[in-house]
PDB file of N, CA and C in Angstrom:
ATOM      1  N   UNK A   1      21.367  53.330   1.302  1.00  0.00           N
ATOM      2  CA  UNK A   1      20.705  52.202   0.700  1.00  0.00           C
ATOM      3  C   UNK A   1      21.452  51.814  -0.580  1.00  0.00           C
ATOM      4  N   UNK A   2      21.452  50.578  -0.581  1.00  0.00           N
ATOM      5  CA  UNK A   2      22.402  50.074  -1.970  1.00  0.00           C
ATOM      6  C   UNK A   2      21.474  50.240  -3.069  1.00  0.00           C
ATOM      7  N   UNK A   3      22.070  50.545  -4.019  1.00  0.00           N
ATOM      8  CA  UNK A   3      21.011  50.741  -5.387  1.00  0.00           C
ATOM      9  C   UNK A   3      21.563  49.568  -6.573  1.00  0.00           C
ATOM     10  N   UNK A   4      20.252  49.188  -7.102  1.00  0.00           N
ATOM     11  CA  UNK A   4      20.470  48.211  -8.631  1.00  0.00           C
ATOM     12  C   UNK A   4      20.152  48.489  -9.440  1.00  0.00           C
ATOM     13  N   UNK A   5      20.802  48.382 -10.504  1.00  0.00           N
ATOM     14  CA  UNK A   5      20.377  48.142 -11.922  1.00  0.00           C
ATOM     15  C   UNK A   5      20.872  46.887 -12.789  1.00  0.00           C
ATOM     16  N   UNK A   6      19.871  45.963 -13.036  1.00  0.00           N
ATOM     17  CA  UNK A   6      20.347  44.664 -13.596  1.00  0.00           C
ATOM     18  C   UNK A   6      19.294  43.898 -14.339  1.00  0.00           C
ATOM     19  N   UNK A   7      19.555  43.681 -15.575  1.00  0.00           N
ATOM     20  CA  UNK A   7      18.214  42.816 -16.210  1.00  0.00           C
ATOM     21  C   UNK A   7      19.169  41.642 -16.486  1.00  0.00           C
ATOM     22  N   UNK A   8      17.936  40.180 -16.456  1.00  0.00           N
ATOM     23  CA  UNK A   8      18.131  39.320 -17.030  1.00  0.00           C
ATOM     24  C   UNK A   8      17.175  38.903 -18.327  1.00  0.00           C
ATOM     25  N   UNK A   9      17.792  39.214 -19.774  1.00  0.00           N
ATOM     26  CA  UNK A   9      16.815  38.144 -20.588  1.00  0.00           C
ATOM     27  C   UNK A   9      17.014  37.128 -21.317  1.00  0.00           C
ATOM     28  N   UNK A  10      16.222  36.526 -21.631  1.00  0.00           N
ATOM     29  CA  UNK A  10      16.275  35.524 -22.742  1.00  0.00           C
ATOM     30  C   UNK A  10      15.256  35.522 -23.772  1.00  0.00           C
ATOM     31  N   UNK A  11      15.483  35.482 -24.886  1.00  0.00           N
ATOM     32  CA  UNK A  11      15.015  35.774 -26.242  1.00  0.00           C
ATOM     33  C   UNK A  11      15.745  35.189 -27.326  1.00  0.00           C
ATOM     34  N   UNK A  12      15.008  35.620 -28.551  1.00  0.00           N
ATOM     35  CA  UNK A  12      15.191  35.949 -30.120  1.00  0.00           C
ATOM     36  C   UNK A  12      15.714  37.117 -30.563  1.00  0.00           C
ATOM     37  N   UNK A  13      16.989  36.832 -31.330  1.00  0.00           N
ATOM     38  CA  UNK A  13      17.684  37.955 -31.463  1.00  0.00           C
ATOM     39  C   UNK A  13      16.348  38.237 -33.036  1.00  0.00           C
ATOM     40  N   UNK A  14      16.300  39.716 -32.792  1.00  0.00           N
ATOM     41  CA  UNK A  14      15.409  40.247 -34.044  1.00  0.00           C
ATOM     42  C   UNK A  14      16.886  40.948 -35.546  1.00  0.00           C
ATOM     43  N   UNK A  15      17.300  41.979 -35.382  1.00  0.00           N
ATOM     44  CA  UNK A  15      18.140  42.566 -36.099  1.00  0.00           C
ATOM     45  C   UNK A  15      19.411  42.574 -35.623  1.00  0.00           C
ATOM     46  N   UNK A  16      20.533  42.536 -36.261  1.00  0.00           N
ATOM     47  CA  UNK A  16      21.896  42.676 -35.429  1.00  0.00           C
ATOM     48  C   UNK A  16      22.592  43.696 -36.373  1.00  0.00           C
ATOM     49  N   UNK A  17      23.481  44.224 -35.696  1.00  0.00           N
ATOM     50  CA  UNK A  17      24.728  45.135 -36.826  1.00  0.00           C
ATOM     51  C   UNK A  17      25.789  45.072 -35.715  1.00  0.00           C
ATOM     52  N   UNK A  18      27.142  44.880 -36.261  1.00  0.00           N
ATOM     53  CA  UNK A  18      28.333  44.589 -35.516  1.00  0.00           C
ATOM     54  C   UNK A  18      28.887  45.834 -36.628  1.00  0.00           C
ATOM     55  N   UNK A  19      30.027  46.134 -35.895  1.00  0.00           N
ATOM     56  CA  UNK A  19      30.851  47.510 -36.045  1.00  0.00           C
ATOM     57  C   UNK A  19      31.730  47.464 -35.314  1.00  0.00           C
ATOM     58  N   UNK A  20      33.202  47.532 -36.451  1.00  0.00           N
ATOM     59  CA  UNK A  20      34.357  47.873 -35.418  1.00  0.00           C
ATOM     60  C   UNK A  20      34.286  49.533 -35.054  1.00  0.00           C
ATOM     61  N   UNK A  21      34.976  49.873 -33.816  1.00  0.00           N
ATOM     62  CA  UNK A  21      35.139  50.669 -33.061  1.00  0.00           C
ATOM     63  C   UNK A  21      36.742  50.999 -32.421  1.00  0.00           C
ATOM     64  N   UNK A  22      37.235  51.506 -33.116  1.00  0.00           N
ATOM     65  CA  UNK A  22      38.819  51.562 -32.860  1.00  0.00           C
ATOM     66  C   UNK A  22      39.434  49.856 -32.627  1.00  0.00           C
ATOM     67  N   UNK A  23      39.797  49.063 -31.662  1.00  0.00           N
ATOM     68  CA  UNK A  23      40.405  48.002 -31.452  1.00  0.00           C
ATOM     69  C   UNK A  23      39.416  46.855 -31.201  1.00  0.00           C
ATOM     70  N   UNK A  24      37.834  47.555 -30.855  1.00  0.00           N
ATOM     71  CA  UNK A  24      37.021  46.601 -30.481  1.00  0.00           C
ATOM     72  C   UNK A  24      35.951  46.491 -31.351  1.00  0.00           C
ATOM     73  N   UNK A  25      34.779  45.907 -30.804  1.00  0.00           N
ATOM     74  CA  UNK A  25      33.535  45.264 -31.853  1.00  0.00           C
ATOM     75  C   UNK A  25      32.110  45.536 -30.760  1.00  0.00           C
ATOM     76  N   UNK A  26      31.091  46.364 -31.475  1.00  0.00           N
ATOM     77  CA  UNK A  26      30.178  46.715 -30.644  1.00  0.00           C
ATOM     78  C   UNK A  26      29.449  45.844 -31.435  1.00  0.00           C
ATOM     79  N   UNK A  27      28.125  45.220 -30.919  1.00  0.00           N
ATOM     80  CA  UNK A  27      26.997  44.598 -31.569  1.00  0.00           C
ATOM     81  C   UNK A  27      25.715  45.182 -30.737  1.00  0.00           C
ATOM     82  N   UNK A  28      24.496  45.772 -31.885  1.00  0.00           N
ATOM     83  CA  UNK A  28      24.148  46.049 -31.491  1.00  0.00           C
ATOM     84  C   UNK A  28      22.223  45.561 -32.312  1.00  0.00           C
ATOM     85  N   UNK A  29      21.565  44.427 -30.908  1.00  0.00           N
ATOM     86  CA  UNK A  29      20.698  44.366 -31.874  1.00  0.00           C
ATOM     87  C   UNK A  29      19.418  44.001 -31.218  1.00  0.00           C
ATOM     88  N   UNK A  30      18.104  43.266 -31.541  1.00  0.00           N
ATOM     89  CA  UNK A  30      17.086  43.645 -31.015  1.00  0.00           C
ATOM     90  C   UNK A  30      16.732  42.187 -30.208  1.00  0.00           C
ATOM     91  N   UNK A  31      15.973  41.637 -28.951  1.00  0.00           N
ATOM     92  CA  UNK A  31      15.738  41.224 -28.649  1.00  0.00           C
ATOM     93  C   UNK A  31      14.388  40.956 -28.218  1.00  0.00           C
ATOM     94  N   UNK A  32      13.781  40.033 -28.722  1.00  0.00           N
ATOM     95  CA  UNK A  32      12.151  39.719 -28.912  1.00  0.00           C
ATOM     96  C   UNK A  32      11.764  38.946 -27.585  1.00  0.00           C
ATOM     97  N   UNK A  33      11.226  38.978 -26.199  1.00  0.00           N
ATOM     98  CA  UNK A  33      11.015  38.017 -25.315  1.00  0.00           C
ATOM     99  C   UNK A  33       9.306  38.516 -24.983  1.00  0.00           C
ATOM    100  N   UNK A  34       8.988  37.008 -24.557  1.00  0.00           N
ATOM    101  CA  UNK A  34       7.649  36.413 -24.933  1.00  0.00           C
ATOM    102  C   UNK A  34       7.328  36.259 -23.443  1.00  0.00           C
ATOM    103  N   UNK A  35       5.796  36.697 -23.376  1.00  0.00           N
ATOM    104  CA  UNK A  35       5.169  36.393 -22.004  1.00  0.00           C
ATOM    105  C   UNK A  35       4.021  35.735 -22.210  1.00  0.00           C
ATOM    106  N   UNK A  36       3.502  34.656 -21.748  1.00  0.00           N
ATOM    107  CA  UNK A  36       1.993  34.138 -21.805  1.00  0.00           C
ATOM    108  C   UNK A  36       1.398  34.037 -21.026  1.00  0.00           C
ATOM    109  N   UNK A  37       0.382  34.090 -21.154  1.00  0.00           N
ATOM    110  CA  UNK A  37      -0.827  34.433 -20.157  1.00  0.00           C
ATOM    111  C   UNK A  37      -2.250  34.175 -20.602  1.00  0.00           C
ATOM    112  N   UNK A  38      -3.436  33.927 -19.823  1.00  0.00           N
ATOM    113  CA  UNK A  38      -4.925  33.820 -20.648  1.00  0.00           C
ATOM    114  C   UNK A  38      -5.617  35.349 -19.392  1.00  0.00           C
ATOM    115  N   UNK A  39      -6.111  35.215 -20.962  1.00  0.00           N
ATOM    116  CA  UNK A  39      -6.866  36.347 -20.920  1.00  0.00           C
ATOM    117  C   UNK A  39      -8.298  35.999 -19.813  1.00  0.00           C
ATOM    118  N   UNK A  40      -9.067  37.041 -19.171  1.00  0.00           N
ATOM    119  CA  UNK A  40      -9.884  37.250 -18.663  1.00  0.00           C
ATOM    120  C   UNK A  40     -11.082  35.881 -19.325  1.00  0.00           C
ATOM    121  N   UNK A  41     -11.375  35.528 -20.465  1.00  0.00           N
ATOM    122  CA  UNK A  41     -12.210  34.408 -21.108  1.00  0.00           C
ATOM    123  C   UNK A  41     -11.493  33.632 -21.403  1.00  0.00           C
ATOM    124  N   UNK A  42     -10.313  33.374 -20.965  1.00  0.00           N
ATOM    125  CA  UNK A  42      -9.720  32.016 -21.055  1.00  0.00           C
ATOM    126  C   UNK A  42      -8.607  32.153 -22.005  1.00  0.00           C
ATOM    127  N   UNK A  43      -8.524  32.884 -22.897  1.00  0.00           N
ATOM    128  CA  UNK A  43      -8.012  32.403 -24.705  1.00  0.00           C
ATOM    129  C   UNK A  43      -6.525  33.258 -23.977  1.00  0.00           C
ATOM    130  N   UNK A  44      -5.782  32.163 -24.683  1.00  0.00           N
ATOM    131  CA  UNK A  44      -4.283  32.373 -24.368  1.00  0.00           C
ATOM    132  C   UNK A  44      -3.537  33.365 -25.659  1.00  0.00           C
ATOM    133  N   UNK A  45      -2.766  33.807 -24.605  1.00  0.00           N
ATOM    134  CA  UNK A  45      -2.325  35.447 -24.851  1.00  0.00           C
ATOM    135  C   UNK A  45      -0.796  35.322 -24.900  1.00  0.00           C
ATOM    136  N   UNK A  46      -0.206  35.805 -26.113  1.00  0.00           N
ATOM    137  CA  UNK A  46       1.718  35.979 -25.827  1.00  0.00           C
ATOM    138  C   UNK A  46       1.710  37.312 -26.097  1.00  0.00           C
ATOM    139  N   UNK A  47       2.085  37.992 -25.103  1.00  0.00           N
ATOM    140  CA  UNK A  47       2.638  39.370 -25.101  1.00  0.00           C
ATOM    141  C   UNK A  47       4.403  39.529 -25.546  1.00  0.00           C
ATOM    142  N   UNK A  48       4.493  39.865 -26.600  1.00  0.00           N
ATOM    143  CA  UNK A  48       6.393  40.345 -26.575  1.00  0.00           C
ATOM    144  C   UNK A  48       6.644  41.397 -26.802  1.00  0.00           C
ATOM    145  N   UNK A  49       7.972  41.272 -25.876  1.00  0.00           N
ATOM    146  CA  UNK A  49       8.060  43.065 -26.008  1.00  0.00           C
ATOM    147  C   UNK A  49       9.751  42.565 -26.509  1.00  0.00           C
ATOM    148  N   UNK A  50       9.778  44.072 -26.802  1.00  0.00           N
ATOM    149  CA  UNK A  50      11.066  44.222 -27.759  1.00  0.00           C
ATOM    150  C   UNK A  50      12.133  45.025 -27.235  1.00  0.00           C
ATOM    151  N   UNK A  51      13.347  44.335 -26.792  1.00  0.00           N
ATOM    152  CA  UNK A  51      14.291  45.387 -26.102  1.00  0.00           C
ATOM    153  C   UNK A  51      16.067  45.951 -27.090  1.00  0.00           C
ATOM    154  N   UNK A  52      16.115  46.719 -26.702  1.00  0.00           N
ATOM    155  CA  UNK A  52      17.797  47.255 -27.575  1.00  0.00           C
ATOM    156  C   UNK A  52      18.661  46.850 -27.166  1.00  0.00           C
ATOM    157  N   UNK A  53      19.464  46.042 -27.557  1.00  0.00           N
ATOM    158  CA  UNK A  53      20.785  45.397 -26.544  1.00  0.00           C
ATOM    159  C   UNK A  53      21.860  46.184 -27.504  1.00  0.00           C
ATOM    160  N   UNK A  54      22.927  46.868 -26.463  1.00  0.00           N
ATOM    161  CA  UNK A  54      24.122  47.114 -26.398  1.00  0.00           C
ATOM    162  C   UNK A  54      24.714  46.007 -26.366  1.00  0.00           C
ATOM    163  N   UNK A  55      26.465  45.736 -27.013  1.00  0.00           N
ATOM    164  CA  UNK A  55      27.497  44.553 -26.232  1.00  0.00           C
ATOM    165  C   UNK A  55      28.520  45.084 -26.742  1.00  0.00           C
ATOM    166  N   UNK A  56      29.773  45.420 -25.892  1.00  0.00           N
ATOM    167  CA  UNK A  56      30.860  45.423 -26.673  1.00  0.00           C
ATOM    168  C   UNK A  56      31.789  44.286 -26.592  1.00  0.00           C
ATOM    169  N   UNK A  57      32.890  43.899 -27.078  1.00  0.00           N
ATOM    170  CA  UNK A  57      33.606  42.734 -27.292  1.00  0.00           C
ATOM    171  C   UNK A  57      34.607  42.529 -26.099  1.00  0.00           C
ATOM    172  N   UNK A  58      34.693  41.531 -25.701  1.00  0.00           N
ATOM    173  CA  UNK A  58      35.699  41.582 -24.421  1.00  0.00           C
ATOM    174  C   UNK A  58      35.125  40.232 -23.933  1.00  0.00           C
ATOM    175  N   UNK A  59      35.344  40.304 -22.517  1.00  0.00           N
ATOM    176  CA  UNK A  59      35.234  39.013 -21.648  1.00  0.00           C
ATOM    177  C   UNK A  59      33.752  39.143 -21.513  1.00  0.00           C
ATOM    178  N   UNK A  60      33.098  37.617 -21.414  1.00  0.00           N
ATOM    179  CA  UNK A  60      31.895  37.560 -21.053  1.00  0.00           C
ATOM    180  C   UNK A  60      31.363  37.495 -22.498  1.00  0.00           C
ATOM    181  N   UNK A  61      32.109  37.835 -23.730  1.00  0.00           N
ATOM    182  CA  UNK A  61      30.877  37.682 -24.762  1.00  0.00           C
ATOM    183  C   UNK A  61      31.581  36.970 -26.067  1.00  0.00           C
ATOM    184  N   UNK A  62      30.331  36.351 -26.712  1.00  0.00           N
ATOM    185  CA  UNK A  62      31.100  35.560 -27.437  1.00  0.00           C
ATOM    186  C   UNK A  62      31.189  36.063 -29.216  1.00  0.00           C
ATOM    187  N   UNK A  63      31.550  35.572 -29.897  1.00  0.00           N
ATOM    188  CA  UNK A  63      31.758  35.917 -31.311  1.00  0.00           C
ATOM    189  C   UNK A  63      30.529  36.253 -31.882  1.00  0.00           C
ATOM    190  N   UNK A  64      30.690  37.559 -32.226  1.00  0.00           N
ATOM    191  CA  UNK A  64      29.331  38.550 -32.455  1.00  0.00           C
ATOM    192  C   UNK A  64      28.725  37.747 -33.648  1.00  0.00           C
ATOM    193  N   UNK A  65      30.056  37.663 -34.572  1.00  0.00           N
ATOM    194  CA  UNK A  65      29.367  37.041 -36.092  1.00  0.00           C
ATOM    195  C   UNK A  65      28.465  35.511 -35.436  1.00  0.00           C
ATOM    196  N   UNK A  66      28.277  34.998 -34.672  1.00  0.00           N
ATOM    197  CA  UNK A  66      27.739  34.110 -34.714  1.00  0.00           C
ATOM    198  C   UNK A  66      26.411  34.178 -34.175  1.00  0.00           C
ATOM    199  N   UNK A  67      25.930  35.177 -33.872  1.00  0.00           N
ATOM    200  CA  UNK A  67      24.745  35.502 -33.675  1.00  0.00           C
ATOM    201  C   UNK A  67      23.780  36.246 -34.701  1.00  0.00           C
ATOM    202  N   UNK A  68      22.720  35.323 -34.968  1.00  0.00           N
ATOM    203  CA  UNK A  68      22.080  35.856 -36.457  1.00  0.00           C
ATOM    204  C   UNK A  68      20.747  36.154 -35.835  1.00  0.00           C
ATOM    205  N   UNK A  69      20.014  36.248 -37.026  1.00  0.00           N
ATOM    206  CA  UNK A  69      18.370  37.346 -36.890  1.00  0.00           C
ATOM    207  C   UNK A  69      17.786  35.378 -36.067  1.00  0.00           C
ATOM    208  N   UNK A  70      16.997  35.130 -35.253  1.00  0.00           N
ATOM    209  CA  UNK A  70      16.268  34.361 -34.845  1.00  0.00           C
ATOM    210  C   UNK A  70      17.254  33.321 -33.933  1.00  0.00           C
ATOM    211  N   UNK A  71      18.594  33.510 -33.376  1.00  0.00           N
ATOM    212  CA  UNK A  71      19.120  32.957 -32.663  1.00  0.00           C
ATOM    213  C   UNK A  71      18.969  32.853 -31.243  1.00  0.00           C
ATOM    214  N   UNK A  72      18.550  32.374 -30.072  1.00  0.00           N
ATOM    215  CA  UNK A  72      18.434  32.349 -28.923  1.00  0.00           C
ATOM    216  C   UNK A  72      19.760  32.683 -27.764  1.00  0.00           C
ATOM    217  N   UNK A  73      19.528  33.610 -27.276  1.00  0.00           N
ATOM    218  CA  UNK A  73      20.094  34.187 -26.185  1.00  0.00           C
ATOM    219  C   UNK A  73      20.016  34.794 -25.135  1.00  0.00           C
ATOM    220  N   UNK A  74      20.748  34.466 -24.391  1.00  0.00           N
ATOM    221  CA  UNK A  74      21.024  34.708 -22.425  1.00  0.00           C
ATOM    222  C   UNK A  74      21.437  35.943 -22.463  1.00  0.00           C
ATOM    223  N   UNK A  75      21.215  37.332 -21.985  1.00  0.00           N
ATOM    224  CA  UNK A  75      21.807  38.352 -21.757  1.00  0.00           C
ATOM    225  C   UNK A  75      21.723  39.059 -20.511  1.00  0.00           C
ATOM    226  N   UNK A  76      22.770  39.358 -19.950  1.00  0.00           N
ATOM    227  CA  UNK A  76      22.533  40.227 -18.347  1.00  0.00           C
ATOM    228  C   UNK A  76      23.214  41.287 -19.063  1.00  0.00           C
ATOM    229  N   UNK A  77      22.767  42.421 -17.950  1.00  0.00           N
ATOM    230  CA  UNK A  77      23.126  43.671 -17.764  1.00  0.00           C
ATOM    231  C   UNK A  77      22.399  44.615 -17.112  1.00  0.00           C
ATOM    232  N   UNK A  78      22.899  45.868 -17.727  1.00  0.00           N
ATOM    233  CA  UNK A  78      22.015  47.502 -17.114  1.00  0.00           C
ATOM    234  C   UNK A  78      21.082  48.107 -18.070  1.00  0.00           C
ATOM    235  N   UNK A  79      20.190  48.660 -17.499  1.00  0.00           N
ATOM    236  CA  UNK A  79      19.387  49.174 -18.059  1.00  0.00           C
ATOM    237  C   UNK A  79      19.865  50.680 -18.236  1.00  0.00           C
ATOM    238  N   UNK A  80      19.906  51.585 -19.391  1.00  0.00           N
ATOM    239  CA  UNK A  80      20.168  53.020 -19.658  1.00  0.00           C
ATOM    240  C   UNK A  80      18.760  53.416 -20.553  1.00  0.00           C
ATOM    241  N   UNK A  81      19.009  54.781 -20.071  1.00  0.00           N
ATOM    242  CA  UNK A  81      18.050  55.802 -20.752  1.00  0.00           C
ATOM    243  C   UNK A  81      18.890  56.844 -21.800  1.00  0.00           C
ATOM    244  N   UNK A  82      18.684  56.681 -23.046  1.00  0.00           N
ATOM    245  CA  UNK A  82      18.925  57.448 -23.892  1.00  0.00           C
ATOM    246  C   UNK A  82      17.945  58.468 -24.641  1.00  0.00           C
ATOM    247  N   UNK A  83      18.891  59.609 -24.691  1.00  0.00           N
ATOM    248  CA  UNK A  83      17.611  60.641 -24.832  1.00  0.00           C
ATOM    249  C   UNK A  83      18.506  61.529 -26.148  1.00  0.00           C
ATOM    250  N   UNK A  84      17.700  61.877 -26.975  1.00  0.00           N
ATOM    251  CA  UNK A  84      17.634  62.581 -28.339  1.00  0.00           C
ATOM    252  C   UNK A  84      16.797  63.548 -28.540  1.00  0.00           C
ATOM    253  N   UNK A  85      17.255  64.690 -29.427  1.00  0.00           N
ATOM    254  CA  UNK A  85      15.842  65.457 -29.760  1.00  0.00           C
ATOM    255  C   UNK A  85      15.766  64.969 -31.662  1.00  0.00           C
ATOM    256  N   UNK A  86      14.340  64.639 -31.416  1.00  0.00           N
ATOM    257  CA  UNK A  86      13.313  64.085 -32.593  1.00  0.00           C
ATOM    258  C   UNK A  86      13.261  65.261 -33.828  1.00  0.00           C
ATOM    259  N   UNK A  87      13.093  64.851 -35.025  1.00  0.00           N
ATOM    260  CA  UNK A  87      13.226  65.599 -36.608  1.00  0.00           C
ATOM    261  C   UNK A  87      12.379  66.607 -36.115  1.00  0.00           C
ATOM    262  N   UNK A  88      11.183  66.698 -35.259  1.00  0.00           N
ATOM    263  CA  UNK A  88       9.972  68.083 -35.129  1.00  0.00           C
ATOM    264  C   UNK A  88      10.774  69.207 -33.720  1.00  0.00           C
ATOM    265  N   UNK A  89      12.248  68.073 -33.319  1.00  0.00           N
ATOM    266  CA  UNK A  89      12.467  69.293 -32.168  1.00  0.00           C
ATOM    267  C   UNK A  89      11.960  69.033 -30.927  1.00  0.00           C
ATOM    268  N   UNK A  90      11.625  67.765 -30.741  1.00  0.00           N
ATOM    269  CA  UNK A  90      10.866  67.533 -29.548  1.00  0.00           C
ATOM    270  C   UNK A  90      11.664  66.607 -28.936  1.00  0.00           C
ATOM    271  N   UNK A  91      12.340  66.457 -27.380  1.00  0.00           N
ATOM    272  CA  UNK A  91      13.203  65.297 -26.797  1.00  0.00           C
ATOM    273  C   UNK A  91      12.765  63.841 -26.822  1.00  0.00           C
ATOM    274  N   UNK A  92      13.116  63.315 -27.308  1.00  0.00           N
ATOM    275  CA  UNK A  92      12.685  62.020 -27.080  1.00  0.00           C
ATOM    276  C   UNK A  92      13.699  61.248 -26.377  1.00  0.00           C
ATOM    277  N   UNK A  93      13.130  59.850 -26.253  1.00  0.00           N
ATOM    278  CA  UNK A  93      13.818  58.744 -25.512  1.00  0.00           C
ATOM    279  C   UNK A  93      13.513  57.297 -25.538  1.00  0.00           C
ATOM    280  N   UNK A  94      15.014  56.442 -25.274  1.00  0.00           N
ATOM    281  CA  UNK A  94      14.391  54.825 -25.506  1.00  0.00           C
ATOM    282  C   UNK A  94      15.384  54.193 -24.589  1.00  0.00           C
ATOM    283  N   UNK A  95      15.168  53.292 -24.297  1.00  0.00           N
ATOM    284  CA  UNK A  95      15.742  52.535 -23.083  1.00  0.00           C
ATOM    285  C   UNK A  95      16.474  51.602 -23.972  1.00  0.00           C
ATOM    286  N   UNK A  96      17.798  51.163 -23.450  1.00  0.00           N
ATOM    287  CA  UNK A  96      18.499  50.143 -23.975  1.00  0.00           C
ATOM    288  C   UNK A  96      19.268  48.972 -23.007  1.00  0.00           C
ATOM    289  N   UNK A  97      19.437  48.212 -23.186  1.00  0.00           N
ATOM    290  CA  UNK A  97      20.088  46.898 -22.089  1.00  0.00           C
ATOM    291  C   UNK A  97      21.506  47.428 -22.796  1.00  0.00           C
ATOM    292  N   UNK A  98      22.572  48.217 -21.296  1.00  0.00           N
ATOM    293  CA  UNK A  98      23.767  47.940 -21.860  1.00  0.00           C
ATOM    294  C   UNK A  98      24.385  46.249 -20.991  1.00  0.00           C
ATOM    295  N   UNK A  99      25.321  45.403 -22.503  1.00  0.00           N
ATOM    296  CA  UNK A  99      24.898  44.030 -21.760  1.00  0.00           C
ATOM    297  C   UNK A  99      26.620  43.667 -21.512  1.00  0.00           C
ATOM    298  N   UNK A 100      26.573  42.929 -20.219  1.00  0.00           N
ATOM    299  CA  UNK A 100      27.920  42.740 -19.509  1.00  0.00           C
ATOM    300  C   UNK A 100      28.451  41.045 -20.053  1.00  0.00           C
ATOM    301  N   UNK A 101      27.449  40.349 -20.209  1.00  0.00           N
ATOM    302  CA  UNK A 101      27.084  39.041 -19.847  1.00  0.00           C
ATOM    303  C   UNK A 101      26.262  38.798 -22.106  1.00  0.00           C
ATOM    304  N   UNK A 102      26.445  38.054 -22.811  1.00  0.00           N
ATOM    305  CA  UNK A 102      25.846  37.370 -23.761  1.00  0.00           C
ATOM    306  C   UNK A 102      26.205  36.199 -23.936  1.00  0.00           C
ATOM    307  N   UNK A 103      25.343  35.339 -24.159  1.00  0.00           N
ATOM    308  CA  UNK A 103      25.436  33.582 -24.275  1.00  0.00           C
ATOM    309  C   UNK A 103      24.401  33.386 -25.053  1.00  0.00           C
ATOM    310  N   UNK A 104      25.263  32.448 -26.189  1.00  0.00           N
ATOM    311  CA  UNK A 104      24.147  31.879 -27.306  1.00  0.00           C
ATOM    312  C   UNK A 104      23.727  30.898 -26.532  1.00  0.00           C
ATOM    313  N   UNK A 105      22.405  30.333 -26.795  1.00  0.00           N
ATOM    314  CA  UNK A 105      21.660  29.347 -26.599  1.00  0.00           C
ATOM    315  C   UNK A 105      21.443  28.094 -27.388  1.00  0.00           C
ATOM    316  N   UNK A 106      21.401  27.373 -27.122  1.00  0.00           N
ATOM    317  CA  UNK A 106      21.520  26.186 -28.217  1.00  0.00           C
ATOM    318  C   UNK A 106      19.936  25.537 -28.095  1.00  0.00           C
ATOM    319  N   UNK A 107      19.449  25.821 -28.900  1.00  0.00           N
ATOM    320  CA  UNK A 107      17.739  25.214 -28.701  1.00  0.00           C
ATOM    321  C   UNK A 107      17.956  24.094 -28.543  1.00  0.00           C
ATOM    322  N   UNK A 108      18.507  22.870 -29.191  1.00  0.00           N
ATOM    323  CA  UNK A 108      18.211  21.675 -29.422  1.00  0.00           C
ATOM    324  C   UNK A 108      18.443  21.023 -27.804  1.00  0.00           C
ATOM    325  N   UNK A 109      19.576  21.763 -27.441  1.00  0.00           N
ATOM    326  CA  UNK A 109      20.358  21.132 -25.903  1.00  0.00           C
ATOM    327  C   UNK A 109      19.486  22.097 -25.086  1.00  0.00           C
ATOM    328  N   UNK A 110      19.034  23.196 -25.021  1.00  0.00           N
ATOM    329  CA  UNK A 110      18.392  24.569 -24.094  1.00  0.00           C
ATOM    330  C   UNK A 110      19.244  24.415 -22.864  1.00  0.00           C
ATOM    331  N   UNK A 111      20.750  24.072 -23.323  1.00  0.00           N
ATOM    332  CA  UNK A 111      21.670  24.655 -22.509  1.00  0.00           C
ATOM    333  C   UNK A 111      22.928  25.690 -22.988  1.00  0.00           C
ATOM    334  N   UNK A 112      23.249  26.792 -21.868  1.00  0.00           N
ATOM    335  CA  UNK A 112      23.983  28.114 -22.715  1.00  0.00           C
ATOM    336  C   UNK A 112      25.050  27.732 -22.902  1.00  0.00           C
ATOM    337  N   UNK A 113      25.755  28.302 -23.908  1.00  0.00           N
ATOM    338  CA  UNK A 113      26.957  27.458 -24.628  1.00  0.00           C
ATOM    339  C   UNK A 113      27.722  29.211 -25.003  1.00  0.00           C
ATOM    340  N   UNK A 114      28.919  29.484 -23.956  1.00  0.00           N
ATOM    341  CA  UNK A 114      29.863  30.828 -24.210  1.00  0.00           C
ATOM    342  C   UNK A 114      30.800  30.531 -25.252  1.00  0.00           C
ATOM    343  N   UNK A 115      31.015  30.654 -25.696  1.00  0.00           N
ATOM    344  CA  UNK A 115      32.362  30.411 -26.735  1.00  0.00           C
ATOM    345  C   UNK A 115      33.517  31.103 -26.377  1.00  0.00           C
ATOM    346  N   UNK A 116      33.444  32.192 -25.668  1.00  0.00           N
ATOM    347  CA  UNK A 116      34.562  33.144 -25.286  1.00  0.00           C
ATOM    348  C   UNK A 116      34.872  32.867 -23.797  1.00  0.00           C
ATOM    349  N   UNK A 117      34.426  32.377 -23.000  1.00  0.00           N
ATOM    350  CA  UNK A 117      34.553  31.695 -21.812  1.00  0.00           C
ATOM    351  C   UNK A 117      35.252  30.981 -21.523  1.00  0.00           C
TER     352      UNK A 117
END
């Protein structure tokens, strides 16, 4: 059986930090995406959840510096499980989007605009 792993999102970038890495540029930052829905009595509901995006620099992504805290973006990729042990000694873990694919979004046009493409 063929197996997948692949997310698509679109969001609000929350925090970013870019870092060179020997020859390349990792960015690494938070993504805010919004679900709505009404609740059981009617009253409308936005659920967001908050995901970790990986990117390193190469094809498919565009100039890290140009992505700031509240910018809109397209991201594909894989989903990973990262696991740590916590200050009390206990394993923990958090899921992160490593991302193949980033495209700023241009609100005004809400069409994706690559720069490195």
């Amino acid at each position: 059986m063929e197996q997948l792993n692949k997310i698509e999102l679109r969001g609000n970038v929350g925090n970013i930090r870019v870092q060179a890495v020997g020859e390349n540029e990792v960015a690494n930052f938070s993504l805010a995406t919004n679900f709505a829905y009404k609740s059981k009595d009617g009253t409308p509901v936005i659920e967001t959840t908050w995901h970790n995006i990986t990117a390193w620099s190469g094809k498919g992504m565009p100039d890290f510096r140009k992505i700031q805290k509240g910018s809109c973006v397209y991201v594909t990729g894989r989903v990973r499980v990262q696991k740590f042990n916590g200050v009390d000694g206990t394993e923990k873990q958090f899921f992160e989007v490593l991302a193949n694919r980033v495209a700023i979004i241009d609100k005004e046009d809400t069409s994706m605009t690559v720069s490195s493409m």
